[in-house]
Protein backbone atom coordinates (compact mmCIF):
# COMPACT_ATOMS: atom_id res chain seq x y z
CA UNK A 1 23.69 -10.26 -11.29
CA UNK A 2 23.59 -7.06 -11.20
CA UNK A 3 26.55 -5.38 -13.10
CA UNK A 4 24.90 -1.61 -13.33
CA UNK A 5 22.63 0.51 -11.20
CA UNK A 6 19.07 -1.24 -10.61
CA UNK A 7 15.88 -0.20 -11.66
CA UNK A 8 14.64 3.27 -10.16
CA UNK A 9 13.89 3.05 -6.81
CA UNK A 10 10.13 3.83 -6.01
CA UNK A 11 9.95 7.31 -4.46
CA UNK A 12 9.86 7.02 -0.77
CA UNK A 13 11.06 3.74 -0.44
CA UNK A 14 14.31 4.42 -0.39
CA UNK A 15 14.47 6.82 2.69
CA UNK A 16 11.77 4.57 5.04
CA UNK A 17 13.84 4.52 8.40
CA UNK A 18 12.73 3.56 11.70
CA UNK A 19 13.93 3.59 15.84
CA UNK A 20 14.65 0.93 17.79
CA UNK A 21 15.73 -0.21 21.16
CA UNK A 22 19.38 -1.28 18.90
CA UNK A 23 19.28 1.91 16.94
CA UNK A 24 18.19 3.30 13.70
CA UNK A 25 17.73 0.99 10.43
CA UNK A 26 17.83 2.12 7.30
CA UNK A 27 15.55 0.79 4.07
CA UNK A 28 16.72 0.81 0.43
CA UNK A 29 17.13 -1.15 -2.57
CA UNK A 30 20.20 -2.50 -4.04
CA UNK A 31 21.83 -0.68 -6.72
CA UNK A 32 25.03 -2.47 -7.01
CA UNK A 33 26.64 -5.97 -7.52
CA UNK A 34 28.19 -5.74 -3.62
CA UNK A 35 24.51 -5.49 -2.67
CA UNK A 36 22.99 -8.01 -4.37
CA UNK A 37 25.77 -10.30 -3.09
CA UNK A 38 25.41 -9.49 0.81
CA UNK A 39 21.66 -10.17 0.12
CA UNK A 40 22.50 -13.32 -1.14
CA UNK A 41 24.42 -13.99 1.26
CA UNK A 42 22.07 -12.96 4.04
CA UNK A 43 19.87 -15.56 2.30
CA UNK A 44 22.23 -18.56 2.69
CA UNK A 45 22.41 -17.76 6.18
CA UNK A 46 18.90 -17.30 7.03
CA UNK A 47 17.76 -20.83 4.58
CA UNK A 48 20.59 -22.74 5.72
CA UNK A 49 22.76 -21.79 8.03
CA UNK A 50 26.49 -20.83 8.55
CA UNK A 51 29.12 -21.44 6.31
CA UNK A 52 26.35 -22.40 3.60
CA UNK A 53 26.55 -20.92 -0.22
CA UNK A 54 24.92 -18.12 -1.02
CA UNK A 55 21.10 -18.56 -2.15
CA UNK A 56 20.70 -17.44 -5.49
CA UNK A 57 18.20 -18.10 -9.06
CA UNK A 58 17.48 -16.57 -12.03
CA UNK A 59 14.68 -14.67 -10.37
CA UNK A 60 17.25 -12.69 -8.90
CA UNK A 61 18.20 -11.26 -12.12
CA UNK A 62 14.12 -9.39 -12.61
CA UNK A 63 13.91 -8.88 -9.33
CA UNK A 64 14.48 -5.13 -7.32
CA UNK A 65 16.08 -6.64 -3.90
CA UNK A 66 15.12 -4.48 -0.64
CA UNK A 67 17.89 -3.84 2.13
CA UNK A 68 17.59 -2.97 5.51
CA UNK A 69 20.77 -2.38 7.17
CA UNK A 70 21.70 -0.96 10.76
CA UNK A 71 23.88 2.10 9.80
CA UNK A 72 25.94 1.95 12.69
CA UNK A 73 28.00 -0.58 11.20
CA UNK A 74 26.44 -0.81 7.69
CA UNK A 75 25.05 -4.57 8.32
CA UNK A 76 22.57 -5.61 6.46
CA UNK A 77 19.80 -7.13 8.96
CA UNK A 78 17.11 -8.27 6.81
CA UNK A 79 15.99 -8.52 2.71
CA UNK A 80 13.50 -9.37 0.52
CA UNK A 81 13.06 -9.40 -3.29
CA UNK A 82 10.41 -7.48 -5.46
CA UNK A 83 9.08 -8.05 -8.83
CA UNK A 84 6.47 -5.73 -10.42
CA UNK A 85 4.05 -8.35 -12.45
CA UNK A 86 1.21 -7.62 -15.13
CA UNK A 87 -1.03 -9.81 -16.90
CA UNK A 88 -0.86 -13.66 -17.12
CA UNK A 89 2.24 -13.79 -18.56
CA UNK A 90 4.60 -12.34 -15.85
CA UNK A 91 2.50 -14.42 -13.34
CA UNK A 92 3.45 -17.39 -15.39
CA UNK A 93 7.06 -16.83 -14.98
CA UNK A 94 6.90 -16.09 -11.07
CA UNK A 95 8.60 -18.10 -8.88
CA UNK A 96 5.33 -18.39 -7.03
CA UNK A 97 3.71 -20.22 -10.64
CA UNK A 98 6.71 -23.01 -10.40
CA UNK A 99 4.36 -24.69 -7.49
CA UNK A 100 0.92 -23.24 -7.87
CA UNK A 101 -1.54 -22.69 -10.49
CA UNK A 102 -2.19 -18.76 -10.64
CA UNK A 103 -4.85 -18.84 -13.64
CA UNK A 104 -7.47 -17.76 -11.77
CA UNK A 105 -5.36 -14.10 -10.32
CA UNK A 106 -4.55 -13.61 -14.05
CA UNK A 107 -7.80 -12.18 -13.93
CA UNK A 108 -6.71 -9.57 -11.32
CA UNK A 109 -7.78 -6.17 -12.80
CA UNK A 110 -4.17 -4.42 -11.69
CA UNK A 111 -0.49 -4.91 -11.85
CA UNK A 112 0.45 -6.99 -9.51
CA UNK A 113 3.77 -7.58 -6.61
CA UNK A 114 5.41 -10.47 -6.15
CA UNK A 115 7.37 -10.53 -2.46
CA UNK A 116 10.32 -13.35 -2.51
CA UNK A 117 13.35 -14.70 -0.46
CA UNK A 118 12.51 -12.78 2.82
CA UNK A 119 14.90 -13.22 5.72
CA UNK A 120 15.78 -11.79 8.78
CA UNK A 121 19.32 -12.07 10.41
CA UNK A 122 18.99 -14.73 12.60
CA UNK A 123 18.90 -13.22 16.21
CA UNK A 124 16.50 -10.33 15.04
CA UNK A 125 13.16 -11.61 14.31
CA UNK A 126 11.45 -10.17 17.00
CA UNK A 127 13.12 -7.02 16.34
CA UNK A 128 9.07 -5.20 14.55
CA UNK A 129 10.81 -2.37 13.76
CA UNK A 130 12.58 -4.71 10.75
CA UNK A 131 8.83 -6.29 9.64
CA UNK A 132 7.35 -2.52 9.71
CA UNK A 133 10.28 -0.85 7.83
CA UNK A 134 10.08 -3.24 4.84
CA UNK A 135 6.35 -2.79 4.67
CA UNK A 136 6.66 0.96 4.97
CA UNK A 137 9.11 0.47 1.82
CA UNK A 138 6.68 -1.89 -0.09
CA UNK A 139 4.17 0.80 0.67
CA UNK A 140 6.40 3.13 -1.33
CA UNK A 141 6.17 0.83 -4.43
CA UNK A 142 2.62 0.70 -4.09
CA UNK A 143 1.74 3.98 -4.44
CA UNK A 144 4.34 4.52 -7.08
CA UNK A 145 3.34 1.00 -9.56
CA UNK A 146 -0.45 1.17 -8.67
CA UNK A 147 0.45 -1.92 -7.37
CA UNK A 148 -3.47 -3.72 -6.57
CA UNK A 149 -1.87 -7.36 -5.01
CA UNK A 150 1.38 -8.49 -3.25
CA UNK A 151 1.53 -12.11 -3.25
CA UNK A 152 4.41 -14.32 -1.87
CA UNK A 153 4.74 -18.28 -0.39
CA UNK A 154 5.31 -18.07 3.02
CA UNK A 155 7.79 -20.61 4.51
CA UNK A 156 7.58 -22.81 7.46
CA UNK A 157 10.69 -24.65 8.50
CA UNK A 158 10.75 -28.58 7.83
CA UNK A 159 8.73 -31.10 5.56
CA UNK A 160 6.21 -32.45 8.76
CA UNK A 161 2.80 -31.26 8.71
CA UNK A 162 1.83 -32.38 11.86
CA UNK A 163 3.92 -30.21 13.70
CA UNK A 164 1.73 -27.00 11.93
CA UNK A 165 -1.78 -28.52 12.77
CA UNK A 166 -2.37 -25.13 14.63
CA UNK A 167 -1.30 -23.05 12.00
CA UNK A 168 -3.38 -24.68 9.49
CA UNK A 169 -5.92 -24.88 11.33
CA UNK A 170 -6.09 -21.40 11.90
CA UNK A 171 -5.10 -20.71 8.34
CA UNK A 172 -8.23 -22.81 6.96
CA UNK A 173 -10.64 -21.49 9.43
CA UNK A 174 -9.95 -17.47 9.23
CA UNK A 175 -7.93 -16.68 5.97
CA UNK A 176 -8.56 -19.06 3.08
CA UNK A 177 -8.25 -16.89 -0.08
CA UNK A 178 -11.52 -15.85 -2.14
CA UNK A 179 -12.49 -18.50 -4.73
CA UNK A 180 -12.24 -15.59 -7.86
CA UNK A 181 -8.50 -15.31 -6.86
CA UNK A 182 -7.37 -18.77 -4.84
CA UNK A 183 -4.31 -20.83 -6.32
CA UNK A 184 -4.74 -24.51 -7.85
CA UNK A 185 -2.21 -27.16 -7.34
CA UNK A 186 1.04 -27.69 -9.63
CA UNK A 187 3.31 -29.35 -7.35
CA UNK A 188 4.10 -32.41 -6.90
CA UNK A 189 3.53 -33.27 -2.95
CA UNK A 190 0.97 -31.34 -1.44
CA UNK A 191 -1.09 -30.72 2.27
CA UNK A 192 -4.26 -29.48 2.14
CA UNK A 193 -4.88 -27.10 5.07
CA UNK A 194 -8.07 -28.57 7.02
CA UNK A 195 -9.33 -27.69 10.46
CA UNK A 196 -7.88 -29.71 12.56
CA UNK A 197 -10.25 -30.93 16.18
CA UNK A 198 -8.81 -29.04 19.04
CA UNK A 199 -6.91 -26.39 17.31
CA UNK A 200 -5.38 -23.35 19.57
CA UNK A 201 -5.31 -20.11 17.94
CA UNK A 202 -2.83 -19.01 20.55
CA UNK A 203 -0.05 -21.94 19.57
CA UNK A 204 -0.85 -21.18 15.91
CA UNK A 205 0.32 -17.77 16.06
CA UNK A 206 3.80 -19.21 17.68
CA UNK A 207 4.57 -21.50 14.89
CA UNK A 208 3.77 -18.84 12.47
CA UNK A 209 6.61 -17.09 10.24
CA UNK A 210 6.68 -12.93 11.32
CA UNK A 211 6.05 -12.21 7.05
CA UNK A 212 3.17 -14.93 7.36
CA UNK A 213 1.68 -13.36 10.64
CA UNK A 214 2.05 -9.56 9.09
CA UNK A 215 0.12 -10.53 5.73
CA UNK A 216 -2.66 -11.40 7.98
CA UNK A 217 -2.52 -8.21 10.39
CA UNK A 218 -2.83 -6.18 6.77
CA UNK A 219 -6.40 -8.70 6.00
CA UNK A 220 -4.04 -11.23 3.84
CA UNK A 221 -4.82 -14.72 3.08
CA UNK A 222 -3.46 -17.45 2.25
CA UNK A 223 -4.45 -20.88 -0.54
CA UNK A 224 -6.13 -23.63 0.43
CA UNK A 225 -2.62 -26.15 0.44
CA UNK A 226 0.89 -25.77 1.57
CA UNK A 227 3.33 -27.37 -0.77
CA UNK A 228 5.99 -29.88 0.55
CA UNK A 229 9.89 -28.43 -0.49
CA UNK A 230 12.44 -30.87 -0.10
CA UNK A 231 14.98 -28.99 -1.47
CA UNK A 232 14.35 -26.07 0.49
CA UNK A 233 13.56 -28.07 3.66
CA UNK A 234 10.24 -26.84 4.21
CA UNK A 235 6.51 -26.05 3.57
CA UNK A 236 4.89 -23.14 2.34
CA UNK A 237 1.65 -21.59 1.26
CA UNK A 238 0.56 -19.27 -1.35
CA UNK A 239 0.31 -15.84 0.54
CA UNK A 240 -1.51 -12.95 -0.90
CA UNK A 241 -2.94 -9.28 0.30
CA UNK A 242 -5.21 -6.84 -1.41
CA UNK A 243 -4.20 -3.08 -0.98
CA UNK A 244 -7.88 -2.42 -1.20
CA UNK A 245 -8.58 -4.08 1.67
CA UNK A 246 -5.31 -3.06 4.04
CA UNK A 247 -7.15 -1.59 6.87
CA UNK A 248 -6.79 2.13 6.71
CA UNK A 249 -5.18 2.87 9.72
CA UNK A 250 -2.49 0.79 9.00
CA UNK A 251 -2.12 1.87 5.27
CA UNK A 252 -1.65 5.61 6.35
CA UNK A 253 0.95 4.51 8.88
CA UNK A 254 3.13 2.89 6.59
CA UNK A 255 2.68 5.56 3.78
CA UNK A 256 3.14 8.39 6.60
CA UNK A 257 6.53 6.39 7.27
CA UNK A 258 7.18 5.32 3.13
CA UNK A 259 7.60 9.65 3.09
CA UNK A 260 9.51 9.81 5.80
């Protein structure tokens, strides 16, 4: 929990705001216990549904947790966690490592990002304005970390793998990570993603989560397996991007907005 201020906040990050059709949101990270909580919160409603517990883990307690909140009425519309990782040890202890083998990105010559627990209030996700405000803030730490990777598992909603064929097929065919850096197996039920015959690029964008869809816009990719989650109620796939290679028209929007 956290019972004092958080860490520093990341210059820029904290001040990333945006216009929308609804209004104007607001991006910063918590600093309080009250914060935390509403994330939380936000997370049990977004994983579950309503009336469920909060979602909360002992990640939570090394993580910086991002908030973006509508002003007018100070709720919070969508959140996402952020730990700051170096060297194979931190990657070891990621919540990413408790279902895939990260070995091979220990090798990764700079710090690294891990991007957790994103949700959107239900009712908003195709609101962009959220997605490119907490990109704009992640842009922020970036700069300010020398941050080299953000990496992430990107979930899908339900245990069926057949009902994803198109967005593993497009996932296998376009955005399979690098060998030097892809992810081995750890957990215990896996799905390899194959190219399925007939695939439609068009439905695979549709079944697609809006996180998944925007590490791909930034030249992302992705393991070769998604991991079965019963607990969770879903699958997901190691999901990774290189700053180096975020095209550079989009890296000087979101840093022009990051100092905004």
């Amino acid at each position: 929990m956290l019972d004092a201020p958080a860490r520093p906040t990341p210059p820029g990050a904290a001040s990333a705001t945006g216009r929308t059709g609804r209004g104007r949101y607001a991006v910063r990270y918590a600093v309080t216990a009250e914060d935390l909580d509403a994330a939380q919160r936000l997370r049990g409603l977004a994983f579950a549904g309503p009336g469920r517990p909060p979602d909360k883990d002992r990640f939570d307690a090394l993580c910086r947790h991002l908030l973006v909140e509508d002003p007018r009425g100070g709720a919070l519309v969508a959140t996402c966690r952020v730990r700051v990782l170096s060297g194979a040890a931190g990657l070891d202890d990621s919540y990413a490592a408790q279902t895939y083998d990260l070995a091979a990105l220990a090798r990764f010559p700079r710090p690294m990002a891990e991007i957790g627990r994103f949700c959107i209030r239900p009712g908003l996700a195709r609101d962009a304005d959220i997605l490119r405000l907490t990109w704009a803030a992640l842009a922020g730490l970036v700069d300010a970390e020398g941050i080299g990777l953000l990496f992430g598992c990107a979930s899908f909603p339900g245990t069926d793998p057949a009902v994803y064929r198109d967005a593993f097929g497009l996932l296998a065919a376009r955005h399979r990570a690098p060998a030097a850096w892809r992810p081995g197996r750890r957990a215990a039920q896996t799905v390899p993603l194959t190219v399925a015959e007939g695939w439609c690029a068009q439905a695979a964008l549709r079944q697609m989560p809006p996180l998944l869809r925007s590490y791909l816009g930034l030249g992302g990719w992705v393991g070769d397996h998604a991991v079965i989650d019963r607990r969770m109620n879903t699958l997901h796939v190691f999901t990774a991007v290189e700053v180096a290679a975020i095209p550079p028209g989009r890296a000087r929007a979101l840093r022009a907005l990051a100092a905004s």
